[in-house]
Protein backbone atom coordinates (compact mmCIF):
# COMPACT_ATOMS: atom_id res chain seq x y z
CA UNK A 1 130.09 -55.95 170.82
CA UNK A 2 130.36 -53.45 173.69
CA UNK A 3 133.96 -51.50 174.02
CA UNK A 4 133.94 -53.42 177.31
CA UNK A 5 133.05 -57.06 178.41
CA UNK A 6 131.82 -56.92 181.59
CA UNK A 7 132.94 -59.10 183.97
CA UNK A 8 131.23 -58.87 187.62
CA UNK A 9 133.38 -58.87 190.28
CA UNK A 10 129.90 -60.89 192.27
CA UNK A 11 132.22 -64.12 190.47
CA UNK A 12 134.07 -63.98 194.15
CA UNK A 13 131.36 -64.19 195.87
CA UNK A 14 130.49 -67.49 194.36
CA UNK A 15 133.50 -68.92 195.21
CA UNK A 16 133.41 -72.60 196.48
CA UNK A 17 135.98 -72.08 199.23
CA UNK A 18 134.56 -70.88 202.58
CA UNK A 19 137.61 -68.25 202.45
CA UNK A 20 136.10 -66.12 200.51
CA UNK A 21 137.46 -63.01 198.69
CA UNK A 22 135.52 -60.04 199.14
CA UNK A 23 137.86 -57.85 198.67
CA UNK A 24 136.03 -55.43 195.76
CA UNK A 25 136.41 -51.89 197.09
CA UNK A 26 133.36 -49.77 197.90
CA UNK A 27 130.92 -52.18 196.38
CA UNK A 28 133.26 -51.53 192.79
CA UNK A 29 132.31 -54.06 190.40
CA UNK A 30 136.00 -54.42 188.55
CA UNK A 31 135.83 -55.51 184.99
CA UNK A 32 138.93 -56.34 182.74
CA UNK A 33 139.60 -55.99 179.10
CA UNK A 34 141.92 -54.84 176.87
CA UNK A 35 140.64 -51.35 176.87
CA UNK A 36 140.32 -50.76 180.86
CA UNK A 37 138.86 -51.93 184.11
CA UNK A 38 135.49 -50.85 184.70
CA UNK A 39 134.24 -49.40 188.43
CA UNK A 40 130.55 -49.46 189.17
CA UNK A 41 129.66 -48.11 192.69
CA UNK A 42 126.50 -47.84 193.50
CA UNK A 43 127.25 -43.97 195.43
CA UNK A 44 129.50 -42.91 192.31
CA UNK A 45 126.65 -44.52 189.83
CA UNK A 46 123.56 -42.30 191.99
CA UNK A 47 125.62 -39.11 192.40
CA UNK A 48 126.41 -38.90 188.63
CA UNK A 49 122.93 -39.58 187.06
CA UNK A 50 121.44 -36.93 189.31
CA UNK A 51 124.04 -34.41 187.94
CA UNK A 52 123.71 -35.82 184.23
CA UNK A 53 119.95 -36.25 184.27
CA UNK A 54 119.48 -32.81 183.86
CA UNK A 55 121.70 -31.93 180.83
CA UNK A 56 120.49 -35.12 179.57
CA UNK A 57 116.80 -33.88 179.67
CA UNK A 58 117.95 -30.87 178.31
CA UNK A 59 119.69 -32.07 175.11
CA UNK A 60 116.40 -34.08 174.54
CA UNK A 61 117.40 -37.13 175.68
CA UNK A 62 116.09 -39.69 177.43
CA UNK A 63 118.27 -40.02 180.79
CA UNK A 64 117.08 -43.68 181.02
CA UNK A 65 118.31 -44.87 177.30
CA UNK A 66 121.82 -43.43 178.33
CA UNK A 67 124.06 -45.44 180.56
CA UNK A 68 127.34 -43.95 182.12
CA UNK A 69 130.55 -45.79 182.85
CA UNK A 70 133.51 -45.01 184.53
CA UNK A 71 136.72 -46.50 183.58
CA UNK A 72 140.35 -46.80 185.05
CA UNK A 73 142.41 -44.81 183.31
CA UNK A 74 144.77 -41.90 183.81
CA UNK A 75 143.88 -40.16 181.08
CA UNK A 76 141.59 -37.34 181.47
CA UNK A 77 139.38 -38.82 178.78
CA UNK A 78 135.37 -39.35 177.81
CA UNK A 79 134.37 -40.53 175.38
CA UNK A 80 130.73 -42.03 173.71
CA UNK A 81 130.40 -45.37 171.87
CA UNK A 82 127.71 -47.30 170.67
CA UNK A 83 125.34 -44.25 170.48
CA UNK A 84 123.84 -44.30 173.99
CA UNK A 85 127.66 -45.16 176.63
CA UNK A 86 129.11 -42.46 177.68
CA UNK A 87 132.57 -43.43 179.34
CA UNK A 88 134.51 -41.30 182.13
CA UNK A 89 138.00 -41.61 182.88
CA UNK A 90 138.67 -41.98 186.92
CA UNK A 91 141.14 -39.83 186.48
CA UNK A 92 138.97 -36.71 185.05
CA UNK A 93 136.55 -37.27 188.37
CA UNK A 94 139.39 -37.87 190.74
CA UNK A 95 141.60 -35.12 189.45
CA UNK A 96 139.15 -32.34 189.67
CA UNK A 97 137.26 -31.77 192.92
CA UNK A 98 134.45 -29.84 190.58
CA UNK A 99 131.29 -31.09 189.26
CA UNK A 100 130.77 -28.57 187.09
CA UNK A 101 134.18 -29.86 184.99
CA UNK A 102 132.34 -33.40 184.88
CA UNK A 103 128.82 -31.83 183.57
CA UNK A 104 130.66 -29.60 180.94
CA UNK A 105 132.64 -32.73 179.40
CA UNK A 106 129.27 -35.25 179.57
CA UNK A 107 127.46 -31.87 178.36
CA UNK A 108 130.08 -32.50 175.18
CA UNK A 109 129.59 -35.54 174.44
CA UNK A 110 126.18 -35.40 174.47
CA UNK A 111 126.43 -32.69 171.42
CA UNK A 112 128.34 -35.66 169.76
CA UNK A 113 125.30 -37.52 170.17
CA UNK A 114 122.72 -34.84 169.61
CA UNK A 115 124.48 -34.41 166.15
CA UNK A 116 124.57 -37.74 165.09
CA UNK A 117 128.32 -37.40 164.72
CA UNK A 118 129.13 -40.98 165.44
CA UNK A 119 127.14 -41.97 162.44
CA UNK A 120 128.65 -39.05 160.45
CA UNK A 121 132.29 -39.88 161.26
CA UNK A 122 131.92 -43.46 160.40
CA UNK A 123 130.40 -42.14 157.37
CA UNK A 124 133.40 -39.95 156.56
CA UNK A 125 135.74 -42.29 157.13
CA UNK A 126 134.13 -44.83 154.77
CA UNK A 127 133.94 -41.86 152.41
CA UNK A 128 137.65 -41.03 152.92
CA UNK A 129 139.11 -44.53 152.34
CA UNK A 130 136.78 -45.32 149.20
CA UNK A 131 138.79 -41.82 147.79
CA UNK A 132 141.95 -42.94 148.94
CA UNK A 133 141.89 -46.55 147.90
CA UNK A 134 141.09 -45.22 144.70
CA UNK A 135 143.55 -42.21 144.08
CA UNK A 136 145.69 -44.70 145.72
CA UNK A 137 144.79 -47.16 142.53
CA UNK A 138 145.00 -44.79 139.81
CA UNK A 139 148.51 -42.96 141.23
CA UNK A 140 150.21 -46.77 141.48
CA UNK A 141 148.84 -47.64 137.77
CA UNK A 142 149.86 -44.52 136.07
CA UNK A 143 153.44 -44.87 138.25
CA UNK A 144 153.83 -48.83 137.47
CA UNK A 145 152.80 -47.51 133.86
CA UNK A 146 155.99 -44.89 134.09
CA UNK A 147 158.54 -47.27 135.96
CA UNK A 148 159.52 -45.19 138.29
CA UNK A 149 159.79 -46.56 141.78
CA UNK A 150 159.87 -43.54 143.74
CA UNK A 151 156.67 -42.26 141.84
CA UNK A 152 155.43 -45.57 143.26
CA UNK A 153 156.14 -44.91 146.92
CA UNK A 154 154.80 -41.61 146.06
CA UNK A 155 151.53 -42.76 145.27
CA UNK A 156 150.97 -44.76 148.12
CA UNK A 157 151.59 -42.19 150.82
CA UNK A 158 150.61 -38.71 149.26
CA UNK A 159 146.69 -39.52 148.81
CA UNK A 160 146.75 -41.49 152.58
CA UNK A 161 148.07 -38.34 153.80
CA UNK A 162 146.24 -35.63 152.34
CA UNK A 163 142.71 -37.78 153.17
CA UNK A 164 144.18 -38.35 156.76
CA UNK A 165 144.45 -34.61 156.89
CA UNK A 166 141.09 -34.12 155.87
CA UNK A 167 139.84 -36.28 158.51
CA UNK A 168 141.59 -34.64 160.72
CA UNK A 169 139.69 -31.19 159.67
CA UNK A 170 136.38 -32.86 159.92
CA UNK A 171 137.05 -34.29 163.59
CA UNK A 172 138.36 -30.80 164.65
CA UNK A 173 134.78 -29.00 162.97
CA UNK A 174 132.49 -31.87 165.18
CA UNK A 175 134.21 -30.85 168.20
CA UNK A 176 133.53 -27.14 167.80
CA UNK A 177 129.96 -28.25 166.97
CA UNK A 178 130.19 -30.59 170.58
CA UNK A 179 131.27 -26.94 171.92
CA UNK A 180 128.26 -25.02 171.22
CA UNK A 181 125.97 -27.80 171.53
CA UNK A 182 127.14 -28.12 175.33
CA UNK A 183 126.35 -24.56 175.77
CA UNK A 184 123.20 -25.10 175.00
CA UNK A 185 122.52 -28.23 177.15
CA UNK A 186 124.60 -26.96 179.96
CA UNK A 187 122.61 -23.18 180.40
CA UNK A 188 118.88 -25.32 179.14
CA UNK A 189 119.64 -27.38 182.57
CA UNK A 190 120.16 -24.11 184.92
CA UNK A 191 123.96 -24.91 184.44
CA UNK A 192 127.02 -22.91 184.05
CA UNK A 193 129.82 -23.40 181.37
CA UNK A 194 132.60 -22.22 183.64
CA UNK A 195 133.54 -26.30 184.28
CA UNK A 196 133.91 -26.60 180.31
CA UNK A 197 135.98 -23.78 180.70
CA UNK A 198 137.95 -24.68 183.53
CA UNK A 199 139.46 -27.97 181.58
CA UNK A 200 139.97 -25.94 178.60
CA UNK A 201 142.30 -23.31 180.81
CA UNK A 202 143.92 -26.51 182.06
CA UNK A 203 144.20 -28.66 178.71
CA UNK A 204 145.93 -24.89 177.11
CA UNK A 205 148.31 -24.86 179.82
CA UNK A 206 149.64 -28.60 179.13
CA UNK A 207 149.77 -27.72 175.15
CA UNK A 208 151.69 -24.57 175.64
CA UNK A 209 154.54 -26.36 177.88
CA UNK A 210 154.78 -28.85 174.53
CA UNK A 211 153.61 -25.97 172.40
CA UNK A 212 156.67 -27.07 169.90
CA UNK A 213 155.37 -30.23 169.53
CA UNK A 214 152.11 -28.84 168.79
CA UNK A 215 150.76 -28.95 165.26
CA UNK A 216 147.32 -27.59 165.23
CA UNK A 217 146.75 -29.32 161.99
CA UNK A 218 147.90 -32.46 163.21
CA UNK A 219 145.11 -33.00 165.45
CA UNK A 220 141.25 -34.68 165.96
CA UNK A 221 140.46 -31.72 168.59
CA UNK A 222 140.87 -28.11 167.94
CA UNK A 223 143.80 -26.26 169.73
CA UNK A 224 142.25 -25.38 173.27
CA UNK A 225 142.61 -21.80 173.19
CA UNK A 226 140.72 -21.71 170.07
CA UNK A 227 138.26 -23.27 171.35
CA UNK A 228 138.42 -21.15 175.02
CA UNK A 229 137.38 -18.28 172.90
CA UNK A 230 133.86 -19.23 172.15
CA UNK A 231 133.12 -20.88 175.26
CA UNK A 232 134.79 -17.67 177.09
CA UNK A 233 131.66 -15.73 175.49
CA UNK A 234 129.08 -17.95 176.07
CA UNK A 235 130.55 -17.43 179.73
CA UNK A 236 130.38 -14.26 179.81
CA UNK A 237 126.97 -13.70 178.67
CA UNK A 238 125.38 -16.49 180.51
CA UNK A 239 122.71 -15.49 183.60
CA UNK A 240 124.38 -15.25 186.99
CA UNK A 241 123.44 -18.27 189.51
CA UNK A 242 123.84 -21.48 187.50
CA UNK A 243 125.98 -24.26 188.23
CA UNK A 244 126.81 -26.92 190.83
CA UNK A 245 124.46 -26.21 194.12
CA UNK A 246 126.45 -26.58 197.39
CA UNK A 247 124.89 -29.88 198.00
CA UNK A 248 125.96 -31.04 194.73
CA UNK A 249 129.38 -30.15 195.12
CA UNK A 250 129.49 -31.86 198.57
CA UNK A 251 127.97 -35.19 197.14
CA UNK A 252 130.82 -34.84 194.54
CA UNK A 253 133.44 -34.16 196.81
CA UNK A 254 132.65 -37.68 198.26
CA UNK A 255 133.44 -40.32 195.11
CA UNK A 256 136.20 -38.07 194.68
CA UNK A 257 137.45 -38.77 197.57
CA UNK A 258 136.25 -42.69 197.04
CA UNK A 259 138.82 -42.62 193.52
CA UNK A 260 141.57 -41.34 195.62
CA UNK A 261 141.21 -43.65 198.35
CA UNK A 262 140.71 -46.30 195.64
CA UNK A 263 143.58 -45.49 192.97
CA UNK A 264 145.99 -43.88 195.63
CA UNK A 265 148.17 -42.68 193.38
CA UNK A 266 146.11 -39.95 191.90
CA UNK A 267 147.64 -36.64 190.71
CA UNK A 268 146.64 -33.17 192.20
CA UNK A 269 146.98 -30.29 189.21
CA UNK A 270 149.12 -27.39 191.09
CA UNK A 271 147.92 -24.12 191.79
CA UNK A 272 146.61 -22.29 188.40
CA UNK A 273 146.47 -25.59 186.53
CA UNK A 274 142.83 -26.06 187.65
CA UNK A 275 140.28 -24.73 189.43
CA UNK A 276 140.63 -27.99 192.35
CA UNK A 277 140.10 -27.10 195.78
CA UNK A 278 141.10 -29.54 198.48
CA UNK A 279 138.11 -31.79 199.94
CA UNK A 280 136.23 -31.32 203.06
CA UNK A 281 136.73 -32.60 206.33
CA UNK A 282 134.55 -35.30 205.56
CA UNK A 283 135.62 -36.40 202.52
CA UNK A 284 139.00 -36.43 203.87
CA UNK A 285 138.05 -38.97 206.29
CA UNK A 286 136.25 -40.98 203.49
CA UNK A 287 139.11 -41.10 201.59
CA UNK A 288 141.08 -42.14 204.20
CA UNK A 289 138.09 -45.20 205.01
CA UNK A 290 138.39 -46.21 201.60
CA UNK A 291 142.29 -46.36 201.14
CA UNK A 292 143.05 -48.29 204.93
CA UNK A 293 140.14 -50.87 203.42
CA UNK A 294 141.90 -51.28 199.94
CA UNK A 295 145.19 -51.59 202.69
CA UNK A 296 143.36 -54.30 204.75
CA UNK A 297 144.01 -52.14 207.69
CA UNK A 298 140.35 -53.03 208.48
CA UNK A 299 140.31 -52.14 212.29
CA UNK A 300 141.61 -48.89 211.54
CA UNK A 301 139.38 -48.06 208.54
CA UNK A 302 136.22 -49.14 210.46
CA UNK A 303 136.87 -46.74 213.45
CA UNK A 304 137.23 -43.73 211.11
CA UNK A 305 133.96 -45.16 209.11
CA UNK A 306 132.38 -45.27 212.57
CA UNK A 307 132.97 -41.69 213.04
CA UNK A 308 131.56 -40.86 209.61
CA UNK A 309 128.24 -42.90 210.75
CA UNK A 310 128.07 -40.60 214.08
CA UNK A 311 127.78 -37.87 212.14
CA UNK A 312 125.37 -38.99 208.96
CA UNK A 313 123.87 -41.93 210.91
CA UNK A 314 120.92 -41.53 208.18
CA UNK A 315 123.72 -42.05 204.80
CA UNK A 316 122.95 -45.66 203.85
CA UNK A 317 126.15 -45.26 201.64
CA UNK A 318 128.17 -45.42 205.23
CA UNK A 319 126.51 -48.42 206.14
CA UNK A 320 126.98 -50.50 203.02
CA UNK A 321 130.97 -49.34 203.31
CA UNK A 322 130.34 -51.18 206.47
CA UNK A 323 129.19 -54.05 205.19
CA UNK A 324 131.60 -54.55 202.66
CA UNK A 325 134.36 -54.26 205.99
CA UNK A 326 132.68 -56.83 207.93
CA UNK A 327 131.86 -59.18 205.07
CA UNK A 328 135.53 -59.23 204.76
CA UNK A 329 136.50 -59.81 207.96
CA UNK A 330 134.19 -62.59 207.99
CA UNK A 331 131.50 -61.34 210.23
CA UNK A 332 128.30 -62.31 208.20
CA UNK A 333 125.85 -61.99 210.43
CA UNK A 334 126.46 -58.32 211.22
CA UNK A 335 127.54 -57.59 207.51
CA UNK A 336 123.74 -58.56 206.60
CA UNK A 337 122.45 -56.10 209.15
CA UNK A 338 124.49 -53.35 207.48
CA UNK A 339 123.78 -54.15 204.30
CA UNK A 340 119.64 -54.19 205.64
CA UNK A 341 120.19 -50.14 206.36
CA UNK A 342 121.99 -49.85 203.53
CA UNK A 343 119.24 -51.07 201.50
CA UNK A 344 116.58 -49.56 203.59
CA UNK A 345 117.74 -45.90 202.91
CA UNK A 346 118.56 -46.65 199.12
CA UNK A 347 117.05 -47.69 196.14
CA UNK A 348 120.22 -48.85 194.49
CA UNK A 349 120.18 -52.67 192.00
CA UNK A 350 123.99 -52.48 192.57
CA UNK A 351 123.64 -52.67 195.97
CA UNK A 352 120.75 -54.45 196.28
CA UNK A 353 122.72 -57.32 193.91
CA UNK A 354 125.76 -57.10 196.21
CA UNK A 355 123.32 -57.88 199.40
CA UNK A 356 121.59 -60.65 197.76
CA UNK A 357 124.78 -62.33 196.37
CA UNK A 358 126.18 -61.88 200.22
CA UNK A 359 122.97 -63.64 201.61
CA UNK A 360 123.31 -66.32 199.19
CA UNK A 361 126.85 -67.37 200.07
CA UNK A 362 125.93 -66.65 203.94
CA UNK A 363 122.73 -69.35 203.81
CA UNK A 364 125.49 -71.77 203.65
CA UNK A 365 126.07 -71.11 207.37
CA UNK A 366 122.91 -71.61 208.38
CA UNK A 367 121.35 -74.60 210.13
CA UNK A 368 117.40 -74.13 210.00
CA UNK A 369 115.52 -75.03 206.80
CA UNK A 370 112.75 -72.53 207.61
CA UNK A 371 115.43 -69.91 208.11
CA UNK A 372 117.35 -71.02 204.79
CA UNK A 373 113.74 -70.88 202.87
CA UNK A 374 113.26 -67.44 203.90
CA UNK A 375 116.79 -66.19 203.27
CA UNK A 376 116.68 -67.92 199.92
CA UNK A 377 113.23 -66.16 198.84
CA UNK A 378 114.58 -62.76 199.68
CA UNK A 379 117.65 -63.50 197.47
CA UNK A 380 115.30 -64.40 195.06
CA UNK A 381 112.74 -61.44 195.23
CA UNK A 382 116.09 -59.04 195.11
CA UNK A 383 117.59 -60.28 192.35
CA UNK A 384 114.48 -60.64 189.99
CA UNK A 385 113.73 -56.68 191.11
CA UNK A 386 117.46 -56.11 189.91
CA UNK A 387 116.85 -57.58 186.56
CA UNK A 388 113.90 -55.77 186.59
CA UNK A 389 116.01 -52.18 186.01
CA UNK A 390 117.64 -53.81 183.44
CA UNK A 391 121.00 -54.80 184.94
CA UNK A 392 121.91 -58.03 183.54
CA UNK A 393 124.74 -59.99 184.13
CA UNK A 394 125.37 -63.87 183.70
CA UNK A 395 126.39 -63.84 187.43
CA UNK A 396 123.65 -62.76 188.32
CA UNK A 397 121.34 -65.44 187.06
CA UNK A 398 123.90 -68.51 187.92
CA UNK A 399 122.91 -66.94 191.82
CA UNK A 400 119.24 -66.91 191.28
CA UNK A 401 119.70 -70.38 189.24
CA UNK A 402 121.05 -72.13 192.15
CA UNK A 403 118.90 -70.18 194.82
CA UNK A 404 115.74 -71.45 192.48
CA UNK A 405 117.24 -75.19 192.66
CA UNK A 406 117.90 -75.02 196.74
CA UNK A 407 113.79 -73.85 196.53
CA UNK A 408 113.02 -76.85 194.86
CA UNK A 409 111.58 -74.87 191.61
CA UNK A 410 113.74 -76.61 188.96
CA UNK A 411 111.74 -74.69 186.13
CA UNK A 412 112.72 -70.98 186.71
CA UNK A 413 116.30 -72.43 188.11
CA UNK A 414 116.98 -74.38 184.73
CA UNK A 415 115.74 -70.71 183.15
CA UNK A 416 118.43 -68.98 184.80
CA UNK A 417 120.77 -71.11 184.14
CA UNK A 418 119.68 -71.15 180.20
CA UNK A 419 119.84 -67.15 180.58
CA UNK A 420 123.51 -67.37 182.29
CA UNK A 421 124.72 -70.11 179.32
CA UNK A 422 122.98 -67.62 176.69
CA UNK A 423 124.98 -64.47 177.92
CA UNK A 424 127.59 -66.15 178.38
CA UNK A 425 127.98 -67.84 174.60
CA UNK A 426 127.39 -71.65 175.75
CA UNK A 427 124.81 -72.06 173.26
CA UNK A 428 124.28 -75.99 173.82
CA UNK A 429 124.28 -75.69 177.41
CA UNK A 430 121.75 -72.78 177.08
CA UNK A 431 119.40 -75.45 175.42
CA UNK A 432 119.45 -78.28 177.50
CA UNK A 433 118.87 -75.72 180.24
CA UNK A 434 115.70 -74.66 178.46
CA UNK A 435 114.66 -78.01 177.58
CA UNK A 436 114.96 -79.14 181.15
CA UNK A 437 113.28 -75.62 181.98
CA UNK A 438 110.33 -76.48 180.01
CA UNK A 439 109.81 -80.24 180.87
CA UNK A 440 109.46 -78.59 184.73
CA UNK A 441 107.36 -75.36 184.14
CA UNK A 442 104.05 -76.89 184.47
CA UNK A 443 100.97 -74.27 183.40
CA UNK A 444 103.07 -70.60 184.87
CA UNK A 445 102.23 -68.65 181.89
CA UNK A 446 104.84 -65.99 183.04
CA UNK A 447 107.61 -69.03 183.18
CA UNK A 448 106.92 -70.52 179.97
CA UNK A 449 106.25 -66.79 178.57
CA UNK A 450 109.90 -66.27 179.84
CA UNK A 451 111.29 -70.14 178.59
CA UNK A 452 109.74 -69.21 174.81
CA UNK A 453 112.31 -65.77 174.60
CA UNK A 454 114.82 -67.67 175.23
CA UNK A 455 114.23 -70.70 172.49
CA UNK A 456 113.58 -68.20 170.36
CA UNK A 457 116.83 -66.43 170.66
CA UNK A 458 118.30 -69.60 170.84
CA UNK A 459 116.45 -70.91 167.32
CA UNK A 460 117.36 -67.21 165.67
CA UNK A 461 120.81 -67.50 166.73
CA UNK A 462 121.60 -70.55 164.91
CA UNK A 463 119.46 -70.08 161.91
């Protein structure tokens, strides 16, 4: 099971009720768990894998196995799971305006993963608990064996904690290793360390205000200004010239300013906590976009957005902010022309899913059945591309179910529907969905190709 159930925010756009709530910010897909709420923008998603792809190459890794999330939270935090999901706190993008902070921590993790240090911690904790459930054993036999109660409680907490503390001491060794191997990736890539050092300066400053409270040995990570030492080196030695470009930076400086606008509440280090320097003119008026659309102050944040689009009238980014706006507002008509730039400048299957699910819920507007055909073969053709890159979602399908159905082609549309039951653990539904699939798919290899998968997960599932 993934750290994070996914849950597409494209569920209000299939509401029943004419009213409909489109209020997701920047095309954000919000998920909800216990963990944290997921944000997937399609700008945020493109402007990270073109910084990560790099260091990703460079670690030996192939950028398309590895998928990066970024989740609400106010920690500054990453973390990997599941050997190929990175995670990013909002708050470590939002907080720093520097993109060489961001490559330095995903440059990190990526050592975790490069060393195989998921599988090795697992292993170690397996290891440690098989020791302590059996010093544990023998301690509590010999003390039941002596009577004495306090030997008892003795026995139970001195092996927990000295194996806790040796956990501890192998955590704080993989995140040296994590160190060096970022070095690595970060100068193989034509990239600079000075971000990884930047959050270490910052991370030393917090633990020396608690510096008390601070028990080195009492920790998973290393004490930041041990660790500032060997990355301070590596610094120092490293060629002059790598780094963020200015173009990078600038593309950065713009979902920064979308997970201000967006979380509002976000908190700016102070001068010498960080290396953050204030956005650009730019960015402050895309911040500003974003936060009077989260405010419903639509008017006002579509005359500052119009401004943007005077002077980038070529970022289809701008124009998909703009259909978001309108969509709200309940202009359809012109939403779908934005969202046509949008997707004729980018090559996005977030955006491209938003735009389909919007022309599905507009076709109910429409009058013509020739125009309603049409509309409901382009949702069709942009929804099977975005499946194509592998973004799956049970939403997803439940659109391109019913859009089959309206089309009259009640094989694939029972397949989607099987495929949205499947994901979405109604196994019984899922079959009578496939059976109904395969009593209309005629003699389309692909179809039944497609309908066999599926009765074959179903068959494996329950055997």
């Amino acid at each position: 099971m993934n750290l994070i159930n996914l849950k597409n925010i494209l569920t209000l756009l299939l509401a029943a009720s004419r009213k409909i709530i489109y209020s997701s910010l920047v095309a954000l897909v919000l998920s909800f768990s216990s963990y944290a709420l997921q944000i997937v923008d399609s700008e945020i998603q493109d402007v990270l894998k073109k910084l990560v792809d790099p260091i990703l190459k460079a670690s030996g890794t192939n950028p398309e196995e590895v998928t990066i999330y970024v989740i609400a939270d106010k920690s500054i935090n990453a973390f990997v799971a599941n050997g190929r999901k990175i995670f990013i706190s909002t708050e470590l993008i939002a907080r720093f305006n520097d993109p060489d902070i961001l490559k330095g921590v995903v440059a990190h993790e990526l050592g975790h993963i490069a060393g195989g240090h998921l599988v090795r911690r697992d292993e170690k904790i397996r290891e440690i608990q098989n020791q302590s459930m059996l010093a544990t054993g023998l301690l509590g036999a010999l003390s039941a064996i002596s009577g004495n109660p306090a030997a008892i409680m003795g026995s139970l907490m001195g092996p927990s904690h000295i194996f806790y503390k040796e956990f501890l001491s192998y955590s704080r060794t993989q995140e040296a290793a994590a160190d060096q191997a970022a070095v690595r990736f970060l100068h193989g890539s034509n990239n600079s360390v000075k971000g990884l050092m930047k959050l270490l300066n910052y991370f030393d400053i917090m633990e020396r205000r608690g510096y008390k409270e601070t028990n080195p040995y009492s920790r998973t990570h290393p004490l930041s200004r041990s660790r500032l030492s060997s990355v301070k080196y590596s610094l120092d030695h490293e060629s002059i010239g790598g780094g963020s470009t200015i173009y990078e930076r600038e593309q950065y400086a713009r979902i920064v300013a979308k997970l201000r606008g967006f979380l509002k509440n976000v908190e700016i280090p102070k001068e010498g906590e960080s290396s953050f320097s204030d956005l650009d003119r730019f960015s402050q008026k895309y911040r500003d976009v974003v936060y009077l659309y989260s405010m419903h102050k639509t008017e006002e944040s579509m005359r500052l957005l119009e401004d943007l689009i005077k002077l980038e009238p070529n970022n289809g980014y701008l124009y998909e902010m703009k259909a978001q706006i309108l969509f709200r507002s309940g202009d359809f008509k012109k939403s779908l022309e934005s969202y046509r730039v949008a997707v004729s400048y980018i090559d996005n299957p977030i955006l491209k899913a938003e735009y389909a699910v919007s022309l599905a819920h507009y076709v109910e507007y429409v009058e013509g059945e020739y125009e309603k055909k049409k509309i409901l073969e382009e949702v069709v053709i942009l929804l099977e591309s975005v499946l194509l890159q592998n973004i799956k979602n049970p939403y997803i399908y439940r659109v391109l179910g019913t859009a089959y159905g309206k089309l009259g082609d009640l094989g694939y549309a029972n397949l989607m529907l099987a495929e949205e039951a499947f994901m979405s653990d109604k196994i019984a539904d899922a079959e009578q969905f496939i059976r109904n699939a395969k009593r209309n798919s005629g003699k389309r290899t692909r179809l039944n190709l497609r309908i066999d998968d599926i009765m074959k997960q179903i068959k494996n599932l329950k055997s």
